[in-house]
C-alpha atoms as a PDB file:
ATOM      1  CA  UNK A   1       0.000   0.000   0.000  1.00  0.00           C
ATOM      2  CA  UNK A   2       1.042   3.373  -0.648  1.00  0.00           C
ATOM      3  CA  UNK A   3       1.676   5.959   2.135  1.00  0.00           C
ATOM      4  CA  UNK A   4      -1.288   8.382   3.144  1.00  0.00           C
ATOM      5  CA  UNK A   5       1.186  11.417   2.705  1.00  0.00           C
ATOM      6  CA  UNK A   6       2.529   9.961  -1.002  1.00  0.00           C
ATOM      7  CA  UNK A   7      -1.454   9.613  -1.676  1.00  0.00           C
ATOM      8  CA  UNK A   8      -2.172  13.223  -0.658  1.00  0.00           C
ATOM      9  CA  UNK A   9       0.788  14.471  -2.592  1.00  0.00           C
ATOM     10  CA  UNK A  10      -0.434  12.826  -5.932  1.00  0.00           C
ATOM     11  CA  UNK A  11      -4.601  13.651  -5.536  1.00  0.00           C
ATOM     12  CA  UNK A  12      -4.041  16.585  -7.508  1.00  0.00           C
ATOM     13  CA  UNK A  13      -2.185  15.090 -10.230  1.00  0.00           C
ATOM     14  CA  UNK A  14      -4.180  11.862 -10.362  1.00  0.00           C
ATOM     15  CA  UNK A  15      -7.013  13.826 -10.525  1.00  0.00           C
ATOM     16  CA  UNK A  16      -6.488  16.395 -13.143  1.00  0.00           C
ATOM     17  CA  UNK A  17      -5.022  13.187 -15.177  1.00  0.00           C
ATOM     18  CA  UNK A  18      -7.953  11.462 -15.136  1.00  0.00           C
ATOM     19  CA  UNK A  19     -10.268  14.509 -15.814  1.00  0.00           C
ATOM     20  CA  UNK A  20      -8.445  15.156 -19.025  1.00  0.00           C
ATOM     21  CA  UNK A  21      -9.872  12.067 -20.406  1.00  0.00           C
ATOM     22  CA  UNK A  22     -13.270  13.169 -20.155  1.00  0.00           C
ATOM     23  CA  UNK A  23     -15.646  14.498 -17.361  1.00  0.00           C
ATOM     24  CA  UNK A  24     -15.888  11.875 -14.435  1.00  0.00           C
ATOM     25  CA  UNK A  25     -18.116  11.298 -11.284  1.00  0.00           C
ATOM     26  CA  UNK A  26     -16.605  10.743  -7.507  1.00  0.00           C
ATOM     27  CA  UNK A  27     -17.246   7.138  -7.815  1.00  0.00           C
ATOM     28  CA  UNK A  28     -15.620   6.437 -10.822  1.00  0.00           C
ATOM     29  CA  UNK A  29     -12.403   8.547 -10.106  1.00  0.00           C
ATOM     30  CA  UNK A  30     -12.394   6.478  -7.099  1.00  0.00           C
ATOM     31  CA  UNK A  31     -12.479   3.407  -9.055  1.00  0.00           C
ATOM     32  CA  UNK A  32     -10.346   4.296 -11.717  1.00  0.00           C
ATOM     33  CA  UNK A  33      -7.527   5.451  -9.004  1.00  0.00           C
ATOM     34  CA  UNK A  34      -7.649   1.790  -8.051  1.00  0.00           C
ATOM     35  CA  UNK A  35      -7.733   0.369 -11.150  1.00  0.00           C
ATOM     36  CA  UNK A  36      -4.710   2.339 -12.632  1.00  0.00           C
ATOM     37  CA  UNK A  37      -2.909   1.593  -9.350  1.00  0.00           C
ATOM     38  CA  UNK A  38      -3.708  -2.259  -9.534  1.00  0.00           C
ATOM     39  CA  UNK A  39      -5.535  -1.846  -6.365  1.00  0.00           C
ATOM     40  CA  UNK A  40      -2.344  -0.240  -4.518  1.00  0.00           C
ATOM     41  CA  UNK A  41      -4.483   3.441  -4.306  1.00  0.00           C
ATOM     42  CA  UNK A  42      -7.118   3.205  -2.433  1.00  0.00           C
ATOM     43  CA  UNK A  43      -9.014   6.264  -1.993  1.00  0.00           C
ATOM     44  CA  UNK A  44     -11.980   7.026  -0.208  1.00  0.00           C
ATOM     45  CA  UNK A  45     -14.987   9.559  -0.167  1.00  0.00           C
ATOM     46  CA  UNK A  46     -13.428  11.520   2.327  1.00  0.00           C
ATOM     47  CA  UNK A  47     -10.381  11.584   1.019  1.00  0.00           C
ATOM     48  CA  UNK A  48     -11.837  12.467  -2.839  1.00  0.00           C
ATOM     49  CA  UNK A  49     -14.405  14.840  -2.182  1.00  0.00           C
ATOM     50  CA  UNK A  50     -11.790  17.782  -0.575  1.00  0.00           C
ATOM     51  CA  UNK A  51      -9.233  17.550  -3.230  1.00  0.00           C
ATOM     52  CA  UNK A  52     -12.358  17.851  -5.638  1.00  0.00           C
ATOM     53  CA  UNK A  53     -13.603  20.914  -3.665  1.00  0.00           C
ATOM     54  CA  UNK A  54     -10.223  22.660  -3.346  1.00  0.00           C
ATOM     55  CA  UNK A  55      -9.626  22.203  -6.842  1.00  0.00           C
ATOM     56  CA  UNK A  56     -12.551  23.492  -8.016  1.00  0.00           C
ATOM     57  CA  UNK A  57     -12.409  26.548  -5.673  1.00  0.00           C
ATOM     58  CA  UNK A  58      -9.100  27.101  -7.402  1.00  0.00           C
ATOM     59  CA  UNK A  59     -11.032  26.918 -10.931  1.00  0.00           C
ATOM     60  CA  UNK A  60      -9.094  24.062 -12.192  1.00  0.00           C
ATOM     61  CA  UNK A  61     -11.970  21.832 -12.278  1.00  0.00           C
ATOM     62  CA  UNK A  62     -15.708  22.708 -12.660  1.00  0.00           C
ATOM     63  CA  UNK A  63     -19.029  20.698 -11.632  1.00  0.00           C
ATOM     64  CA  UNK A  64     -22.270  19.866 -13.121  1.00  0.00           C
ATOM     65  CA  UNK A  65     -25.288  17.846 -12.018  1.00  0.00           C
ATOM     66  CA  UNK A  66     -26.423  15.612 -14.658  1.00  0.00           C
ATOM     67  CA  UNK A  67     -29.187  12.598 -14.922  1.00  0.00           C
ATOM     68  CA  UNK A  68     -27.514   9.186 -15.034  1.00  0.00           C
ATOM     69  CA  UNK A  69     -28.525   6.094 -17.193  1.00  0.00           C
ATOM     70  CA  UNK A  70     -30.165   5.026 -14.347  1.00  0.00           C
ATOM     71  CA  UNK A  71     -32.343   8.594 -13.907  1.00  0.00           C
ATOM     72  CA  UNK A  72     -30.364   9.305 -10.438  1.00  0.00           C
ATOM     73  CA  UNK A  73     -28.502  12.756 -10.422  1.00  0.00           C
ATOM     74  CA  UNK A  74     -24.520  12.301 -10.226  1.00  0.00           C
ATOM     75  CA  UNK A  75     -22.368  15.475 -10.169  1.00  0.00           C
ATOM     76  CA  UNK A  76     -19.644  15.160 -12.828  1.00  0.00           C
ATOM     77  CA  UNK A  77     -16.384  17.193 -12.916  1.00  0.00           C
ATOM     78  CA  UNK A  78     -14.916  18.339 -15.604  1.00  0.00           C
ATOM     79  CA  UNK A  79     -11.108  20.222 -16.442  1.00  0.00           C
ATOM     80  CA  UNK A  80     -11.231  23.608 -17.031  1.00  0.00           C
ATOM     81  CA  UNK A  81      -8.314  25.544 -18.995  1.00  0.00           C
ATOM     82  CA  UNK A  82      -6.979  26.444 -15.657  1.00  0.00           C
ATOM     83  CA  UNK A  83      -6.870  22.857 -14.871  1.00  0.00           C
ATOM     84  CA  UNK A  84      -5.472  22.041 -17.975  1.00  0.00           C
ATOM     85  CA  UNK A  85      -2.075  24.246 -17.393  1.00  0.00           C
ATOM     86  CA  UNK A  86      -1.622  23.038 -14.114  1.00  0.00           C
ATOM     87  CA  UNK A  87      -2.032  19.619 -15.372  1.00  0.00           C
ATOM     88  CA  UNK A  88       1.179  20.811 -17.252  1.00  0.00           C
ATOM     89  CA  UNK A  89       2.772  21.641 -14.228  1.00  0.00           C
ATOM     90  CA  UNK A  90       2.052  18.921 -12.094  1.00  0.00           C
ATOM     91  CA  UNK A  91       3.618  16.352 -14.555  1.00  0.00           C
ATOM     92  CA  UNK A  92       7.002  19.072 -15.084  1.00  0.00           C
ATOM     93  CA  UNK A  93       7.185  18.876 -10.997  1.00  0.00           C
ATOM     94  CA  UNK A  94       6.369  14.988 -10.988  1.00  0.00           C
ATOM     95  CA  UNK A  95       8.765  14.248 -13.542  1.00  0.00           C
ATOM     96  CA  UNK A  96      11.644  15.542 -11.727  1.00  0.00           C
ATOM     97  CA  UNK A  97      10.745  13.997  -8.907  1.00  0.00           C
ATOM     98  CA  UNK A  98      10.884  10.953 -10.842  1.00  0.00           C
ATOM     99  CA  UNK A  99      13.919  11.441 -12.540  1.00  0.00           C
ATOM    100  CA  UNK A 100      15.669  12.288  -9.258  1.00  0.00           C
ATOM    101  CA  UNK A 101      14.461   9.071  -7.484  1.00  0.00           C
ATOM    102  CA  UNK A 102      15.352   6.655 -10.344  1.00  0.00           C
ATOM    103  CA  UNK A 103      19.137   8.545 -10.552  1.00  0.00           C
ATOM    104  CA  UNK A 104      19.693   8.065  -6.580  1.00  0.00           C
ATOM    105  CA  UNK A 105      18.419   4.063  -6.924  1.00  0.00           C
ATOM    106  CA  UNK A 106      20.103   3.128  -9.716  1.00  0.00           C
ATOM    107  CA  UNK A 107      23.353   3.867  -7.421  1.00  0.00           C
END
């Protein structure tokens, strides 16, 4: 399993990553979190719903209500342009993180 602070760290970015594939309910970012991490992310409602708050406050992400398949009302987000450039940055800061890491294991 993955640390709680390395989770919090990467919401953002997860988030915003999966958003630019298309608009996205809580639910389903949850799932998709733990699909993509091979069930090594596990995320929860309280853990979802304040990153998806902060980053809409921040206008990186904007919410609708819309009718399911099923008739019940889900509230999909969406990435806004604002979300789309710091998308940008979160994978510049990410991948030197990365790079940094793999240069001090390969040691």
């Amino acid at each position: 399993m993955i640390s709680k602070d390395l989770t919090a760290a990467s919401s953002s970015a997860l988030i915003l990553s999966i958003l630019a594939g298309g608009a996205s309910y809580g639910y389903q970012i949850i799932q998709s979190v733990r699909a993509l991490s091979e069930e090594k992310i596990e995320w929860t409602d309280g853990m979802l719903y304040p990153v998806l708050h902060r980053l809409e406050s921040r206008g990186q992400i904007h919410s609708s209500w819309k009718a399911a398949p099923t008739g019940r009302k889900r509230k999909y987000y969406s990435l806004t342009e604002a979300g789309r450039r710091a998308l940008r940055a979160e994978r510049e800061q990410w991948s030197i993180v990365d790079t940094t890491l793999k240069k001090l294991w390969v040691q």
